[in-house]
C-alpha atoms as a PDB file:
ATOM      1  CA  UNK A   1      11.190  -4.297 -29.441  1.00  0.00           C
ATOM      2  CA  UNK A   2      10.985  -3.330 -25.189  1.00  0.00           C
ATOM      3  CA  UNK A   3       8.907  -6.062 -24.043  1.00  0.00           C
ATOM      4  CA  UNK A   4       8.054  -3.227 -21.409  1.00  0.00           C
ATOM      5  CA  UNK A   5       5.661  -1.896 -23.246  1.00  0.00           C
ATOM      6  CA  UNK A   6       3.727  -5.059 -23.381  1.00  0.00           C
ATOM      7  CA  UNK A   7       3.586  -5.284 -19.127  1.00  0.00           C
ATOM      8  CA  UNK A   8       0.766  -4.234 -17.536  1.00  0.00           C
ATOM      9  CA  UNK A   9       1.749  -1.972 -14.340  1.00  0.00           C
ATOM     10  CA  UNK A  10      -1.209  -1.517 -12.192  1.00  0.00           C
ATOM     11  CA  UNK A  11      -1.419   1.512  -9.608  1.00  0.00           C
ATOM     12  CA  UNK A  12      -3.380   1.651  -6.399  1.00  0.00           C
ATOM     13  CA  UNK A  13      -6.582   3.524  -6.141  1.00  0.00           C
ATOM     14  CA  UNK A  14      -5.893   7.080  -5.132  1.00  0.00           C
ATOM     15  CA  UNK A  15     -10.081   7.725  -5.128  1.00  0.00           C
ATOM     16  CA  UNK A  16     -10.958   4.852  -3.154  1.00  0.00           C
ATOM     17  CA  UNK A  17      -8.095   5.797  -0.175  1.00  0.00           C
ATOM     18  CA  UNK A  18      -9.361   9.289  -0.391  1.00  0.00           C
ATOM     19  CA  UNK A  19     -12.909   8.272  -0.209  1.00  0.00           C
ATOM     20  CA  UNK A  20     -12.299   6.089   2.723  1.00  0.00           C
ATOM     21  CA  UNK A  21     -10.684   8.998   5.026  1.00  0.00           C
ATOM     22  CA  UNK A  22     -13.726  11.024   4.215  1.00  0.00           C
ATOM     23  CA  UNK A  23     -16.322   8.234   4.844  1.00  0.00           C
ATOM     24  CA  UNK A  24     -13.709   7.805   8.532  1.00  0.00           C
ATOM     25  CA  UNK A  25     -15.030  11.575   9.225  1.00  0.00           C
ATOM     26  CA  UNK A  26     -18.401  11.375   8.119  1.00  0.00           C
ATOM     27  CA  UNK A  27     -18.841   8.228  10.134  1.00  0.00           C
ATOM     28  CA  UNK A  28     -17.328   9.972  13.523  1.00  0.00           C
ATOM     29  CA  UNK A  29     -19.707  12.966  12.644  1.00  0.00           C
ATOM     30  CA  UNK A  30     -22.746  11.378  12.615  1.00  0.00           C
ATOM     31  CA  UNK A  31     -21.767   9.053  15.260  1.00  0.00           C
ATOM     32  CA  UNK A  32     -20.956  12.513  17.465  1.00  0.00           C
ATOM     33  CA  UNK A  33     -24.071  14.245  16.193  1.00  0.00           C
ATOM     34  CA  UNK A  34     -26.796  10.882  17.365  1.00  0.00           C
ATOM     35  CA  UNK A  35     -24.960  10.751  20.637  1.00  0.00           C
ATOM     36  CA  UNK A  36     -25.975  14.495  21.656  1.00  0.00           C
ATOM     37  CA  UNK A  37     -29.290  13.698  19.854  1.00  0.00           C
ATOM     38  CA  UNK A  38     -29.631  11.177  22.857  1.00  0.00           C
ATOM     39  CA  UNK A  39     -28.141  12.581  25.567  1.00  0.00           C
ATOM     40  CA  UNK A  40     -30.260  15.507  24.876  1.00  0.00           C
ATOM     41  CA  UNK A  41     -33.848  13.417  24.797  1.00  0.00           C
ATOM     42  CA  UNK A  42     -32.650  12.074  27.692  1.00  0.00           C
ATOM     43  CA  UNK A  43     -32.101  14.482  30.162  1.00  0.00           C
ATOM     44  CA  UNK A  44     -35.655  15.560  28.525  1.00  0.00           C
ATOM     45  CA  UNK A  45     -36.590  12.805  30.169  1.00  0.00           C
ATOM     46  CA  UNK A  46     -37.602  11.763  26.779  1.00  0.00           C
ATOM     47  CA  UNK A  47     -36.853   7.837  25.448  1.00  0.00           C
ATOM     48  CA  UNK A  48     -33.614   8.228  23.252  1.00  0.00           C
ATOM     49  CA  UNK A  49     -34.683   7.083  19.375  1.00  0.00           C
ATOM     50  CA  UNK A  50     -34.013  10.671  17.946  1.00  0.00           C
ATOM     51  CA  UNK A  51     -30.260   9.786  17.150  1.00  0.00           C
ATOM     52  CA  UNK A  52     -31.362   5.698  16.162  1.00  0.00           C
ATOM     53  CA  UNK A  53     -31.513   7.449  11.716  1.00  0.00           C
ATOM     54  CA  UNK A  54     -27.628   8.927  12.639  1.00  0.00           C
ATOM     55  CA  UNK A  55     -26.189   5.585  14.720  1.00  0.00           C
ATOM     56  CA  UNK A  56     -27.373   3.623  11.225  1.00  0.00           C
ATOM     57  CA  UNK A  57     -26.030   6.450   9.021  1.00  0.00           C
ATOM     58  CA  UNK A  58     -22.495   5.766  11.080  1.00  0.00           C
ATOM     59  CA  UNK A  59     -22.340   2.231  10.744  1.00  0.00           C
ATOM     60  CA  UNK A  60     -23.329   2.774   7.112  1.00  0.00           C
ATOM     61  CA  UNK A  61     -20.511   5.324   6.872  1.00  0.00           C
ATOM     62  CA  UNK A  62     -18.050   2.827   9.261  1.00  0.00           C
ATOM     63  CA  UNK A  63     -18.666   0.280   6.556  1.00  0.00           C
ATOM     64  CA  UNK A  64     -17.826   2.128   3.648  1.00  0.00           C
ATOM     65  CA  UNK A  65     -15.160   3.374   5.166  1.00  0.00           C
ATOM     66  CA  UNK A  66     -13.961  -0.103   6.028  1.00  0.00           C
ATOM     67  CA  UNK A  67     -14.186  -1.627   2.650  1.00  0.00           C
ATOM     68  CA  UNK A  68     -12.290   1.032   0.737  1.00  0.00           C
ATOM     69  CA  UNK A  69      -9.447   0.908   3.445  1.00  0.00           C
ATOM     70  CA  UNK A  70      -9.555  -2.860   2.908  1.00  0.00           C
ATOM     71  CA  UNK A  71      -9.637  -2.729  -1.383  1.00  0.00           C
ATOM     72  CA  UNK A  72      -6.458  -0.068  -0.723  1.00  0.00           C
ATOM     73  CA  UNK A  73      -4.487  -2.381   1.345  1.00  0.00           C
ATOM     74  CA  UNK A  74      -5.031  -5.661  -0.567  1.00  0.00           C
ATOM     75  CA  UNK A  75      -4.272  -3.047  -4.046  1.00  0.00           C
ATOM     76  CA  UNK A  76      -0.490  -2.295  -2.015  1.00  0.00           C
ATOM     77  CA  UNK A  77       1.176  -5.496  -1.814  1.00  0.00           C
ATOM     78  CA  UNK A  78      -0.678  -6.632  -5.508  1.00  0.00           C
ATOM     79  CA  UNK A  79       0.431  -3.832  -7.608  1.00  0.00           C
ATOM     80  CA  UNK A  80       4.312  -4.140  -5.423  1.00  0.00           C
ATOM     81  CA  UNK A  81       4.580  -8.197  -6.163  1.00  0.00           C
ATOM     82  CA  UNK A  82       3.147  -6.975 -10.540  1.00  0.00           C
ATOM     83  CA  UNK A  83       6.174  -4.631 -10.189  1.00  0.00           C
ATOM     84  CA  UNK A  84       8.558  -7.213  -9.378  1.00  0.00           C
ATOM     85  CA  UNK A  85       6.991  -9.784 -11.849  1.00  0.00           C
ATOM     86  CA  UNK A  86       7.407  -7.181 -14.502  1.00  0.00           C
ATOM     87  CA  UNK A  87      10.860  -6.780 -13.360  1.00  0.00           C
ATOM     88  CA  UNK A  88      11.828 -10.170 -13.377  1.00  0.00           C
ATOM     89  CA  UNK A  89      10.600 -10.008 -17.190  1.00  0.00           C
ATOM     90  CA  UNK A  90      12.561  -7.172 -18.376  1.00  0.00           C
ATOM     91  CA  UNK A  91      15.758  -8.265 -16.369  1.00  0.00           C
ATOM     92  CA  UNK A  92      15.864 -11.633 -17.998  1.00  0.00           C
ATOM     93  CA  UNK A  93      14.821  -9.564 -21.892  1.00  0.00           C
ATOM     94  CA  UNK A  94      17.946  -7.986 -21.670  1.00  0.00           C
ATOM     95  CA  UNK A  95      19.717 -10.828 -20.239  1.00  0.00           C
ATOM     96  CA  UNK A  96      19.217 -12.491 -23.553  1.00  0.00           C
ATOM     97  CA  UNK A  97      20.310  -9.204 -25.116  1.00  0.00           C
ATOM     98  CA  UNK A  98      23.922  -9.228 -23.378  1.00  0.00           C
ATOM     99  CA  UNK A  99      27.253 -11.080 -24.334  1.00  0.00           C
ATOM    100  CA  UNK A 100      29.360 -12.075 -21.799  1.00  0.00           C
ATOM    101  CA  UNK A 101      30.071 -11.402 -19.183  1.00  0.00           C
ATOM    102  CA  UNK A 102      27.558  -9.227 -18.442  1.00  0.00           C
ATOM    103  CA  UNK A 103      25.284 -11.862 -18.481  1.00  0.00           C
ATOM    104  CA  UNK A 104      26.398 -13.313 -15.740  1.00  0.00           C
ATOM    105  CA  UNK A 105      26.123 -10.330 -13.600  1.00  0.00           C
ATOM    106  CA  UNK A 106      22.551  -9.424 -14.927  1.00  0.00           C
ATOM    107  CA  UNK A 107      21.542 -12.900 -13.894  1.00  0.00           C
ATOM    108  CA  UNK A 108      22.690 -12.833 -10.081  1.00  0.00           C
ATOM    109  CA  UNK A 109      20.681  -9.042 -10.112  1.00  0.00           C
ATOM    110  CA  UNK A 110      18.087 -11.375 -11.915  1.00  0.00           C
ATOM    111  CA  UNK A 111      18.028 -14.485  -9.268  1.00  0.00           C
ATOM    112  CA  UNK A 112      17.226 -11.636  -6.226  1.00  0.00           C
ATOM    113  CA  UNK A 113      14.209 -10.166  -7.947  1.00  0.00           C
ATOM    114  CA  UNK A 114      12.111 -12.912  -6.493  1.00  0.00           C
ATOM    115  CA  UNK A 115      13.407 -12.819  -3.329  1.00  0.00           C
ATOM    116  CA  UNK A 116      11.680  -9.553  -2.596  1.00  0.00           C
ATOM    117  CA  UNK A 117       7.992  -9.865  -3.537  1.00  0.00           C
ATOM    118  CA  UNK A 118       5.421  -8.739  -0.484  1.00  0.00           C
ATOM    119  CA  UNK A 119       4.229 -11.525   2.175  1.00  0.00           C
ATOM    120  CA  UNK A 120       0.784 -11.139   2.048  1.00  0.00           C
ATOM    121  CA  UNK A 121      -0.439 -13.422   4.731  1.00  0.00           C
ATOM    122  CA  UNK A 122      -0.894 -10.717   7.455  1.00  0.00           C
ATOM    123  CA  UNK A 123      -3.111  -9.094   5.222  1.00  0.00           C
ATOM    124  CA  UNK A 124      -5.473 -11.767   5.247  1.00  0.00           C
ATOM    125  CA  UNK A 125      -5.119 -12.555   9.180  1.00  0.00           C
ATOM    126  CA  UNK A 126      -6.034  -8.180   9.745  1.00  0.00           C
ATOM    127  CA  UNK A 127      -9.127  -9.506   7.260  1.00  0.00           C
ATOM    128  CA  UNK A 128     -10.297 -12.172   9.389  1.00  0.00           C
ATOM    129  CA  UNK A 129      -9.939 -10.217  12.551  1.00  0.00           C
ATOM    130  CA  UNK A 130     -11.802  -7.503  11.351  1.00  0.00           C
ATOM    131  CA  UNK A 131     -14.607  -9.865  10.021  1.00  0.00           C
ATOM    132  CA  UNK A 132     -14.697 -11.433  13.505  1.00  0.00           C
ATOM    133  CA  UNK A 133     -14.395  -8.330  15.397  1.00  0.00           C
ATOM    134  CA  UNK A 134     -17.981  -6.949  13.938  1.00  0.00           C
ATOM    135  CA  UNK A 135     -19.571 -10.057  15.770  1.00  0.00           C
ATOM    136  CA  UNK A 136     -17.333  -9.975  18.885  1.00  0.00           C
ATOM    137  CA  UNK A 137     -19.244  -7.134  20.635  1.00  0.00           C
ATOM    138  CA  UNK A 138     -17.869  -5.982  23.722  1.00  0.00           C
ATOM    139  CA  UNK A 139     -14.584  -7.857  22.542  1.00  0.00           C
ATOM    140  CA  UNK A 140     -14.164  -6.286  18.805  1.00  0.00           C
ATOM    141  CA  UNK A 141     -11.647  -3.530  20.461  1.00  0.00           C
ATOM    142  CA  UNK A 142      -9.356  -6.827  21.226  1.00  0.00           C
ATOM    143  CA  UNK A 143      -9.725  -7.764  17.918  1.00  0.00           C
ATOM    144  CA  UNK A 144      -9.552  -4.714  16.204  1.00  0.00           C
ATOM    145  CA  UNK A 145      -5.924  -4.328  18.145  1.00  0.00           C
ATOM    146  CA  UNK A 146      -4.747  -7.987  17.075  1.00  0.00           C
ATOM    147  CA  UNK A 147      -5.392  -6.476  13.338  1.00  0.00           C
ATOM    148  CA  UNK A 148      -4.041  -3.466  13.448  1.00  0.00           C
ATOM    149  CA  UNK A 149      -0.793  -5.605  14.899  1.00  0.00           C
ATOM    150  CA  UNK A 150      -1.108  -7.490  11.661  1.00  0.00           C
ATOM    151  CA  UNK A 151      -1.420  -4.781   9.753  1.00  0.00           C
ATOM    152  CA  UNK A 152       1.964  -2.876  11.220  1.00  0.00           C
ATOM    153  CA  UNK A 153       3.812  -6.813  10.280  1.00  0.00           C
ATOM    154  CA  UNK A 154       2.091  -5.998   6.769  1.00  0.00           C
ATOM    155  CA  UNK A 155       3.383  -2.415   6.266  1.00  0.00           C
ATOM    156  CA  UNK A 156       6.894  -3.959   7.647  1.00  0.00           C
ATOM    157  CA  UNK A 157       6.949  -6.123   4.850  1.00  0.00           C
ATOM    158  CA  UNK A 158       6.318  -3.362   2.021  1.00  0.00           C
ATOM    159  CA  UNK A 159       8.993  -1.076   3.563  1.00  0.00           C
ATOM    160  CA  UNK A 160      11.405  -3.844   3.570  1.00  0.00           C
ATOM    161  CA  UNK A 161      11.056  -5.434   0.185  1.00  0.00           C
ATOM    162  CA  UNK A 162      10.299  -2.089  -1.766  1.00  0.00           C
ATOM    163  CA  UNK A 163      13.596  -0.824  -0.185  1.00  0.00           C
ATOM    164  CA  UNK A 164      15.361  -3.958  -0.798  1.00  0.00           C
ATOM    165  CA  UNK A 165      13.940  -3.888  -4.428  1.00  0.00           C
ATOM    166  CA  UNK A 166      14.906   0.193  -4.822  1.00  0.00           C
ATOM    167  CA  UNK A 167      18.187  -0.965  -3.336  1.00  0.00           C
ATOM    168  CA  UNK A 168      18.699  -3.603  -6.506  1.00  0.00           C
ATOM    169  CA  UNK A 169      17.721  -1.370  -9.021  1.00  0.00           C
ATOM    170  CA  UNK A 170      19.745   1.347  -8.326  1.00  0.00           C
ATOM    171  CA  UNK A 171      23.085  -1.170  -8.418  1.00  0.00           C
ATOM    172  CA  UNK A 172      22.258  -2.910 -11.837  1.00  0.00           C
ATOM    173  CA  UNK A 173      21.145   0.036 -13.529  1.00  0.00           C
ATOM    174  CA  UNK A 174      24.107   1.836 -12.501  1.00  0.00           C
ATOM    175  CA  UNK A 175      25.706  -1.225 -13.719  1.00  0.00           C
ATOM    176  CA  UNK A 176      24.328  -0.930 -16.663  1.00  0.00           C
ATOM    177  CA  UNK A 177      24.582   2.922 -17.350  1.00  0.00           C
ATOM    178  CA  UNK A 178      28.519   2.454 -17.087  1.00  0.00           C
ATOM    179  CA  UNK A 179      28.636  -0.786 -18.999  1.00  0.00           C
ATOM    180  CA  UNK A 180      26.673   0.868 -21.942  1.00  0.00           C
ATOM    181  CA  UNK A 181      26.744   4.418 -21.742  1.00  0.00           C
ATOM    182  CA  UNK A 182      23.089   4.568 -20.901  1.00  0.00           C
ATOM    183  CA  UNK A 183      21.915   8.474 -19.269  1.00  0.00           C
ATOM    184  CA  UNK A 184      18.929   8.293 -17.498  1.00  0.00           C
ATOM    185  CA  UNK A 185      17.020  11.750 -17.453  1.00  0.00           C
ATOM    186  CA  UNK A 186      15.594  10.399 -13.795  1.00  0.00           C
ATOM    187  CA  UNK A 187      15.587   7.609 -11.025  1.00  0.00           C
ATOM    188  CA  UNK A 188      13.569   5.475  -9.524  1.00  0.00           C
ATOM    189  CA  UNK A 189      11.537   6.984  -6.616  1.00  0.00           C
ATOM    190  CA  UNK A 190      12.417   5.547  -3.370  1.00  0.00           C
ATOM    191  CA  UNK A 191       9.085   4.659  -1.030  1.00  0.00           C
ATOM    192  CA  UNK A 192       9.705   6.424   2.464  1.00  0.00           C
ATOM    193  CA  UNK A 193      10.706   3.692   5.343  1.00  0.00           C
ATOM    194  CA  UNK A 194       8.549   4.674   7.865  1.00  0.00           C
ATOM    195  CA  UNK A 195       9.280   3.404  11.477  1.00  0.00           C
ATOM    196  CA  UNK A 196       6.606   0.791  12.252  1.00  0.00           C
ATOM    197  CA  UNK A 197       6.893   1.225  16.395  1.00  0.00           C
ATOM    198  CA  UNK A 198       6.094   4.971  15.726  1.00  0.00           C
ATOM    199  CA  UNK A 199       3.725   4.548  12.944  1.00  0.00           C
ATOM    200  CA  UNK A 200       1.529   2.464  15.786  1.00  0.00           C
ATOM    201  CA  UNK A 201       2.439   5.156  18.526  1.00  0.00           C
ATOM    202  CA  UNK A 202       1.476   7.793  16.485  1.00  0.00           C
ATOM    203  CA  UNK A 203      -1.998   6.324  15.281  1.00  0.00           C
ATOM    204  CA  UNK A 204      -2.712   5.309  18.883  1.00  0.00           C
ATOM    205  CA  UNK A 205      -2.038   8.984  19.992  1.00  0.00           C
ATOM    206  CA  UNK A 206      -4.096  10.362  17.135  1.00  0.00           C
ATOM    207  CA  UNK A 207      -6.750   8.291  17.156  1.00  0.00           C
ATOM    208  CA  UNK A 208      -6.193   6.730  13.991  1.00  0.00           C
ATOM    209  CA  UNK A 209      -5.526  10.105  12.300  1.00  0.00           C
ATOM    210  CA  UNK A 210      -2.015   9.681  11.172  1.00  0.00           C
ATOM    211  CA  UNK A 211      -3.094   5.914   9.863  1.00  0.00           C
ATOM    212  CA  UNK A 212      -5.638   7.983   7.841  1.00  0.00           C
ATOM    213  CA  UNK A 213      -2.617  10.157   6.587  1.00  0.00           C
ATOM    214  CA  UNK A 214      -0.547   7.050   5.771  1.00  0.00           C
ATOM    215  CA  UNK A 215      -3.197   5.550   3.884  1.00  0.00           C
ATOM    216  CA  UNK A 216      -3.412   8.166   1.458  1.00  0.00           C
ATOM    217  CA  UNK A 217       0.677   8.951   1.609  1.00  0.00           C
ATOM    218  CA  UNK A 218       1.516   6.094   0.982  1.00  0.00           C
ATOM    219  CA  UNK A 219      -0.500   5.010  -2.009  1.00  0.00           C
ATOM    220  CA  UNK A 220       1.122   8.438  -3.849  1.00  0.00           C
ATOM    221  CA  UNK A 221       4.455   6.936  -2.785  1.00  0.00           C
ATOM    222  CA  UNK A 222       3.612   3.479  -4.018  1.00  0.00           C
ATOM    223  CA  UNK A 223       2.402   5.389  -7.362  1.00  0.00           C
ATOM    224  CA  UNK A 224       4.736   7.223  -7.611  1.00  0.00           C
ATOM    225  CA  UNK A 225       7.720   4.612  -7.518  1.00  0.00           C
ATOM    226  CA  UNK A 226       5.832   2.358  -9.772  1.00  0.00           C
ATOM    227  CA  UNK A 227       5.381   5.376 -12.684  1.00  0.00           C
ATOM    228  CA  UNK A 228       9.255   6.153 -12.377  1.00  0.00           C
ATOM    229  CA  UNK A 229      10.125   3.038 -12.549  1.00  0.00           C
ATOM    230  CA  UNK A 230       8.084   1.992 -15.313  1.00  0.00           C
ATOM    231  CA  UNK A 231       9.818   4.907 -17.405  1.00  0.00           C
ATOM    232  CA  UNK A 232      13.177   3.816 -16.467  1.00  0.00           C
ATOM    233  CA  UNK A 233      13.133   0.381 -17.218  1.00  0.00           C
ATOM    234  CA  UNK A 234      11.574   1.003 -20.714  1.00  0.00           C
ATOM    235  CA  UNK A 235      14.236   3.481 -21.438  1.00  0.00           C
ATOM    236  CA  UNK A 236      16.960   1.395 -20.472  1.00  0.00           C
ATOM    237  CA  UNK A 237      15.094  -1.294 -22.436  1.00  0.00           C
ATOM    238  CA  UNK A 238      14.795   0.569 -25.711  1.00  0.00           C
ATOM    239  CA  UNK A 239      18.725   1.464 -25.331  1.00  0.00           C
ATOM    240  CA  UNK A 240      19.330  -2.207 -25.831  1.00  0.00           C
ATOM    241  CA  UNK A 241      17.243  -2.351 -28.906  1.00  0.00           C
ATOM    242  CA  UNK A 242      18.740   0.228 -30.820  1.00  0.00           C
END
């Protein structure tokens, strides 16, 4: 019996990245709409508390916005490091399966699995910047920088250990495949590298708009690489149980 069918292979919340770009939008919308509100009563020679319902709507939307991008990025690293659990599980099930000497070659491909799991700790630095940032006042741009630094170490990490990890797979199932005859009707989808000096170019350029894009990009990638996988494994699995 595959033990892959009794792993549980978690995916990241497509709704919840999707929800934060709109709430991003929304948030710069209102903020835009209760700063001509104001400028307006003011050159009315009015006091300006027209726009005060939209500024609160913003920060309403800002925070939102915020969390969701937050639940997204801790769901990246946490469904990566299940993957590589799960792997380390089926790897070592059909370890037990082979005579020698494949064994011994399934065990050094077994040994690396660990080796590539996400570092998480930046994550949790970008957190604590942020937090302090929305007390900083005048200085929360400094801090909102220092995280998004963080943030560009974090995405390093998943680019490197999900290639590194693609990079694995690929040799022992090929290994595999010739060893035992195995045909695959597809491969494991390979998460894009993207170049982390131009991914913080580019969202400094845009305003943030291309880390908007990446958010939602790269959760489908992330998906998607964790769905092929999942049906590769299990079939190469099964073709040790027959």
């Amino acid at each position: 019996m595959a033990i892959s069918r009794f792993l549980e292979e978690s995916r990241v919340n497509v709704a919840l990245a999707v929800l934060a770009v709109i709430f991003v939008f929304l948030a710069a919308v209102t903020a835009l709409a209760g700063a001509i509100t104001a400028a307006r009563e003011v050159m009315s020679g009015q006091i300006p508390v027209g726009g005060g319902g939209l500024i609160a709507l913003t920060a309403v939307f800002g925070i939102l916005s915020a969390i969701f991008q937050l639940v997204v990025l801790y769901q990246w690293s946490s469904t990566m490091n299940q993957n590589v659990a799960n792997t380390e599980k089926v790897f070592a099930s059909i370890k037990e399966r082979l005579e020698d000497p494949l064994r011994g070659e399934v065990g050094f491909f077994l040994n690396r699995v660990g080796e590539y799991k996400i570092i998480t700790w930046p994550f949790w630095v970008y957190l604590v910047l942020y937090i302090i940032g929305l007390f900083a006042g005048w200085y929360s741009f400094l801090f909102n920088l220092l995280g998004f630094i963080f943030v560009a170490v974090y995405l390093s990490s998943i680019f490197k250990s999900a290639n590194k990890l693609s990079d694995l797979k690929d040799r022992i199932y090929q290994y595999l495949q010739e060893k035992k005859g195995i045909t695959l009707p597809e491969r494991v989808h390979r998460i894009k590298r993207y170049n982390i000096i131009l991914f913080i170019i580019l969202s400094v350029i845009t305003v943030a708009i291309y880390w908007l894009y990446l958010l939602i990009k790269l959760t489908l990638e992330i998906n998607r690489y964790l769905e092929s996988d999942e049906k590769v494994r299990t079939q190469i699995e099964e073709a040790f149980t027959r």
